[in-house]
Protein backbone atom coordinates (compact mmCIF):
# COMPACT_ATOMS: atom_id res chain seq x y z
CA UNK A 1 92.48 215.57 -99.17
CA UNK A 2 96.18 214.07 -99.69
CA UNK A 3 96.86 211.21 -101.40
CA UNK A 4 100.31 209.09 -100.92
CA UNK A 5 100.99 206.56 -104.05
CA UNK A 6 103.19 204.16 -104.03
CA UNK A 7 105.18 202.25 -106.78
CA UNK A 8 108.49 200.79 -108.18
CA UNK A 9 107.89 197.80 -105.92
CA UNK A 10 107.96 194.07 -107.21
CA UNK A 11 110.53 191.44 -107.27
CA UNK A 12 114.43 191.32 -107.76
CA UNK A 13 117.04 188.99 -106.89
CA UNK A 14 119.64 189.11 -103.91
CA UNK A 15 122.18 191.67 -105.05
CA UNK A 16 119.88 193.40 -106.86
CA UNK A 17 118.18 196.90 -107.13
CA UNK A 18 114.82 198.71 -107.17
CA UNK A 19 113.82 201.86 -106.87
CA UNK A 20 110.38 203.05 -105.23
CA UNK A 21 108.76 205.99 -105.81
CA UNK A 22 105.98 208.06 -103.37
CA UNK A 23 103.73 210.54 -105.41
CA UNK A 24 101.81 212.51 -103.03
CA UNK A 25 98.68 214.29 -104.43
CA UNK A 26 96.06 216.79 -102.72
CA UNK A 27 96.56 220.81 -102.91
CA UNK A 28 97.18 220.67 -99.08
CA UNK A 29 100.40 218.44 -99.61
CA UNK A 30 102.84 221.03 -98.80
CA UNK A 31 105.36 218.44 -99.60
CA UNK A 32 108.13 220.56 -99.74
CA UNK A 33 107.34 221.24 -95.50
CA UNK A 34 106.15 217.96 -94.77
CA UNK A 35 108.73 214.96 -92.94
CA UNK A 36 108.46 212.39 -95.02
CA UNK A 37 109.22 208.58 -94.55
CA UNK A 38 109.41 205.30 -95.75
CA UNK A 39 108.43 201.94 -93.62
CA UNK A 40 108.36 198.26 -94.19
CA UNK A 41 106.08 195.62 -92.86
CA UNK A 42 106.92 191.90 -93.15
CA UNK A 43 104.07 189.60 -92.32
CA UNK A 44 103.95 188.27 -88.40
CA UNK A 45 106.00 191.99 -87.97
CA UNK A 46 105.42 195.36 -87.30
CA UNK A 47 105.73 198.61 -89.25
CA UNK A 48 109.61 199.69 -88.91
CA UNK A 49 110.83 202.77 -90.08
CA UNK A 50 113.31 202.67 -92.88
CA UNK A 51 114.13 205.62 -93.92
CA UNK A 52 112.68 209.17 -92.37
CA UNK A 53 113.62 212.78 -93.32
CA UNK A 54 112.40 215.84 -91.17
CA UNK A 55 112.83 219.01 -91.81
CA UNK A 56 114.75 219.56 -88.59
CA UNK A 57 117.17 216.67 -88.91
CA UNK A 58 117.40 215.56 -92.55
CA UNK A 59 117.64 211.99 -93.07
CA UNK A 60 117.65 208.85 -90.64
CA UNK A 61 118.44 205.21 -91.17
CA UNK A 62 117.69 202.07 -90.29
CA UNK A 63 120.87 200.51 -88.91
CA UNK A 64 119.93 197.38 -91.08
CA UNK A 65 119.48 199.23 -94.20
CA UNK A 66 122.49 202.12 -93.99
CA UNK A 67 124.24 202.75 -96.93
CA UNK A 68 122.52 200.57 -99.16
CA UNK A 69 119.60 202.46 -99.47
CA UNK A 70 119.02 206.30 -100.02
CA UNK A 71 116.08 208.53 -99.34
CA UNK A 72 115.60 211.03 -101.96
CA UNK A 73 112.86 214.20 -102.46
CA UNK A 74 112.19 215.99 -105.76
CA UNK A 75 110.15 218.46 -104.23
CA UNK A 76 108.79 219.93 -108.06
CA UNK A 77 107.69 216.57 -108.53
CA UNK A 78 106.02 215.91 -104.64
CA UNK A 79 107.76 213.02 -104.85
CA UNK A 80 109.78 210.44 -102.66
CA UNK A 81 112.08 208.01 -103.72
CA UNK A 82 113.62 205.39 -101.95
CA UNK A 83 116.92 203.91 -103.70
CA UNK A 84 117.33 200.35 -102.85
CA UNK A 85 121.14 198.66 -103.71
CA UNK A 86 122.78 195.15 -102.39
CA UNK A 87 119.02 193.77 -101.63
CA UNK A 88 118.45 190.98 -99.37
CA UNK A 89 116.21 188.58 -98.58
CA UNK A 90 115.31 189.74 -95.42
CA UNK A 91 114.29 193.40 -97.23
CA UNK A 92 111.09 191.43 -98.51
CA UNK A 93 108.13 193.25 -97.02
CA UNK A 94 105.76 195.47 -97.86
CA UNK A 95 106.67 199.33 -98.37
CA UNK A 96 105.26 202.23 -97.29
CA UNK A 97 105.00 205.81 -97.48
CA UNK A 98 104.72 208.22 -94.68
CA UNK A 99 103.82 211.77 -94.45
CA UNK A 100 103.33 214.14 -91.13
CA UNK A 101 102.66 217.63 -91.28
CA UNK A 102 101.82 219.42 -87.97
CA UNK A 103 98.68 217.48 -86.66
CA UNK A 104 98.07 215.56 -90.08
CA UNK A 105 99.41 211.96 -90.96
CA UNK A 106 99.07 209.81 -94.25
CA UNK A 107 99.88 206.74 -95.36
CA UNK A 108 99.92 205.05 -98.50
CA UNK A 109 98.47 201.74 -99.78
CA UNK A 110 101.76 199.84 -99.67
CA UNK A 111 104.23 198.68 -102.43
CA UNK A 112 105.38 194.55 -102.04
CA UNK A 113 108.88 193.73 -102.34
CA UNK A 114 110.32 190.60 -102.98
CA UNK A 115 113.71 189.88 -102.84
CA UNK A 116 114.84 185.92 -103.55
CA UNK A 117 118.12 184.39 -102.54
C-alpha cells in the first residue's frame, strides 16, 4: 500500500513564498522510478497539472506558474517538494500530489493554499 502526504501548505501573502513537501510511504513506492507530480484544484475548477516530472522527460510546467516555482525530488528521503516564489492570488487552491508507476496511480489528501492580495 502507498501512501502520498502532503504538507507545507497554508497561507502567505502576494509576493510571498511556501514550500510544500510530498512524503510518499509504502515499501512498493519505488519513488526513485515513479513520475511524480504536483496539481492544484481551485473550487468551481478542475485538477490542473502544475508541475510533473517523468522519468523520460524530466520536468514540465505550467505556463502560468514557470519560473516561479520549482519541482524538486530527494529521492533518500521519497520525497517531493514543490518551491513556490512571487505567489499570487490566483495560486490559491488546493495542492496535490501525484504519483504513476506503470499501471498504479496515487494521490494524496490535498494541501490548501492561500495566497491574499
Amino acid at each position: 500500500q502507498v501512501e502520498l502526504v502532503e504538507s507545507g501548505g497554508g497561507w502567505a501573502p502576494a509576493g510571498g513564498s511556501l514550500r510544500l513537501s510530498c512524503a510518499v510511504f509504502g515499501s512498493g513506492s519505488f519513488f526513485g522510478l515513479s513520475d511524480m507530480g504536483w496539481y492544484r484544484q481551485s473550487p468551481g475548477q478542475q485538477r490542473e497539472a502544475v508541475a510533473v516530472y517523468t522519468r523520460s522527460d524530466g520536468v514540465a510546467y505550467a505556463d502560468s506558474i514557470k519560473g516561479r516555482f520549482t519541482l524538486l525530488r530527494d529521492v533518500s528521503m521519497n520525497t517531493m517538494f514543490l518551491e513556490m516564489k512571487s505567489l499570487k492570488p490566483e495560486d490559491s487552491a488546493v495542492y496535490y500530489c501525484n504519483r504513476r508507476f506503470r499501471n498504479n496511480e496515487n494521490w494524496g489528501r490535498g494541501t490548501q493554499v492561500t495566497v491574499s492580495s
